[in-house]
C-alpha atoms as a PDB file:
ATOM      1  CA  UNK A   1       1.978  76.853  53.748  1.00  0.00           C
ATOM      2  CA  UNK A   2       5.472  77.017  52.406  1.00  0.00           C
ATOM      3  CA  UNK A   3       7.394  74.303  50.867  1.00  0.00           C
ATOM      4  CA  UNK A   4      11.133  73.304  52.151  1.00  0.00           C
ATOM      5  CA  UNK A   5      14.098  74.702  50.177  1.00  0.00           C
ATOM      6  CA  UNK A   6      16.517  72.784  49.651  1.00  0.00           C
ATOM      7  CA  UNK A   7      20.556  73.879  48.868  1.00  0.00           C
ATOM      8  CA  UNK A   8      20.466  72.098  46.217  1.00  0.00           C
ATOM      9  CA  UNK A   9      17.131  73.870  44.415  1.00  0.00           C
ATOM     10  CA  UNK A  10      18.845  77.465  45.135  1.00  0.00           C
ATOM     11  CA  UNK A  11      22.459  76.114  43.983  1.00  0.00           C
ATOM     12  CA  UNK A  12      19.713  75.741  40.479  1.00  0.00           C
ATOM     13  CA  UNK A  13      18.577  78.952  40.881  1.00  0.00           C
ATOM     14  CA  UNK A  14      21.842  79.955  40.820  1.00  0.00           C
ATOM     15  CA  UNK A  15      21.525  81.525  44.416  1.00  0.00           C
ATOM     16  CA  UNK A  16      24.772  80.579  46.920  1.00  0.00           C
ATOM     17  CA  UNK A  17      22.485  78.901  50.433  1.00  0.00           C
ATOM     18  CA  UNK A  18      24.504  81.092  52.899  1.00  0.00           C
ATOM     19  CA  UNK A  19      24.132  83.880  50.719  1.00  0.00           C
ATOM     20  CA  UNK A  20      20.543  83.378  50.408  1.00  0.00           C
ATOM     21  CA  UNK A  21      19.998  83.420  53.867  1.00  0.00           C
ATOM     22  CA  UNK A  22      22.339  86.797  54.762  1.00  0.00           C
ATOM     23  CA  UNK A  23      19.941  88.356  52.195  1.00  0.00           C
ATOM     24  CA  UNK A  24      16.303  87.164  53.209  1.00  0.00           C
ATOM     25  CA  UNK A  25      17.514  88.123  57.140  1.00  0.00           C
ATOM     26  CA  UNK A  26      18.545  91.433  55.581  1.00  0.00           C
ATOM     27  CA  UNK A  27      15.405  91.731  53.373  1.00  0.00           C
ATOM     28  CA  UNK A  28      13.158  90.418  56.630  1.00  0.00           C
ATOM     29  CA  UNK A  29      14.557  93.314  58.447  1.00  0.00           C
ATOM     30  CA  UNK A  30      13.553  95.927  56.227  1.00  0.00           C
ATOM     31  CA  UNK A  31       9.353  94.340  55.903  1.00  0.00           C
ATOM     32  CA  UNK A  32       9.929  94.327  59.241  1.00  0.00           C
ATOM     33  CA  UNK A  33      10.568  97.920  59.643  1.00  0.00           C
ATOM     34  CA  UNK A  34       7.832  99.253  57.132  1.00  0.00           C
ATOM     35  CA  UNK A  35       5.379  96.786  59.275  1.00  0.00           C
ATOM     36  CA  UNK A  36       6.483  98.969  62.168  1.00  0.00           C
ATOM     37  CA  UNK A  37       5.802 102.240  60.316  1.00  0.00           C
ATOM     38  CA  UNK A  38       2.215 100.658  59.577  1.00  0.00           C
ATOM     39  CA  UNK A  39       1.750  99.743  62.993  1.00  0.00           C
ATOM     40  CA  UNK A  40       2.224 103.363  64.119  1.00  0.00           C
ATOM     41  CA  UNK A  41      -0.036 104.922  61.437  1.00  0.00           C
ATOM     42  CA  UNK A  42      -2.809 102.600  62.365  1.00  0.00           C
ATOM     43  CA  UNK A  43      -4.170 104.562  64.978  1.00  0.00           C
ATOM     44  CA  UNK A  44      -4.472 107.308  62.675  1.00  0.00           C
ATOM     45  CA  UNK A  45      -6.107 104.946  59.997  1.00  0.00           C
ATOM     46  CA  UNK A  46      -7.429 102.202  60.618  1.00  0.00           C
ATOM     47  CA  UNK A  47      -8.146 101.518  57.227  1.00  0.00           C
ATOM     48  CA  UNK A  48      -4.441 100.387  56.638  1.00  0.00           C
ATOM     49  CA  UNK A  49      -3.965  96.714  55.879  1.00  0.00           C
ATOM     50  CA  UNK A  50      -1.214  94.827  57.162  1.00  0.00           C
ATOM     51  CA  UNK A  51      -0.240  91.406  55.801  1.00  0.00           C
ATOM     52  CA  UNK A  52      -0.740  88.934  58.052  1.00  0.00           C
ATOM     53  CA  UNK A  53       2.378  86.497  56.848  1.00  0.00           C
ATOM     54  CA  UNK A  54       5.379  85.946  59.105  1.00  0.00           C
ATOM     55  CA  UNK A  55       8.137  87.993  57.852  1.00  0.00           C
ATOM     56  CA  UNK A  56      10.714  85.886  57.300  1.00  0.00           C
ATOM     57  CA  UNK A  57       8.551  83.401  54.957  1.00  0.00           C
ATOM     58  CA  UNK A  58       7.503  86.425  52.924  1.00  0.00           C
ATOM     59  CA  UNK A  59      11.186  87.403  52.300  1.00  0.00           C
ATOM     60  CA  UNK A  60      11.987  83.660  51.336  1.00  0.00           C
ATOM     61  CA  UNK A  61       9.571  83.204  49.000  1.00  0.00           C
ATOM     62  CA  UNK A  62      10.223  87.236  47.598  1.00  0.00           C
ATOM     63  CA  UNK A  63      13.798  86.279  47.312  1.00  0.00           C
ATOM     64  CA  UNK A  64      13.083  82.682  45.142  1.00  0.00           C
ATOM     65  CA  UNK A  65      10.398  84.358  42.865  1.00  0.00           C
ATOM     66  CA  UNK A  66      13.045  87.044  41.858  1.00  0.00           C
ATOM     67  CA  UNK A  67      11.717  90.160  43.926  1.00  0.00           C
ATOM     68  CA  UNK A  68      14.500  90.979  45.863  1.00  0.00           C
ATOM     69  CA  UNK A  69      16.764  92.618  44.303  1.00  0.00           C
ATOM     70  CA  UNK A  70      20.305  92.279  45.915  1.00  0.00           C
ATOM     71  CA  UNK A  71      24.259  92.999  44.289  1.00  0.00           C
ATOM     72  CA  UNK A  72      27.016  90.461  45.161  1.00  0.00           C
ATOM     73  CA  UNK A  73      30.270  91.247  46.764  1.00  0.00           C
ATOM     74  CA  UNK A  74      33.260  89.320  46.537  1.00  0.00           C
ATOM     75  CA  UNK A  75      34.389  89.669  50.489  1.00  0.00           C
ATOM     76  CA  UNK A  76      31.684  87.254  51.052  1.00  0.00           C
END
């Protein structure tokens, strides 16, 4: 189970809260779309493992431990 973020605990982290969710939808998207790939190869291998989480948790809690790596742009 994941905990509750609040705007205040990314403001610490130094993470902008509307940012932070443009890039976890954005970072969703592309688990999302190697998930996809993995689905299709599993009929040829069955052996492949896919990660039962719900996507957009996994990119939250990627984003907050520092894994995603993203580049600012001031027209935000």
């Amino acid at each position: 189970m994941y905990k509750n973020v609040s705007p205040e605990e990314l403001r610490g982290m130094g993470i902008n809260p509307y940012e932070a969710v443009i890039i976890a939808s954005q970072y969703a998207r592309h688990l999302n779309t190697k998930r996809l790939r993995q689905l299709e190869r599993l009929e040829e291998d069955p052996t492949i493992d896919l990660d039962p989480r719900k996507i957009t948790m996994v990119a939250i809690k990627d984003l907050l431990e520092g894994r995603v790596k993203y580049t600012r742009s001031d027209s935000m």
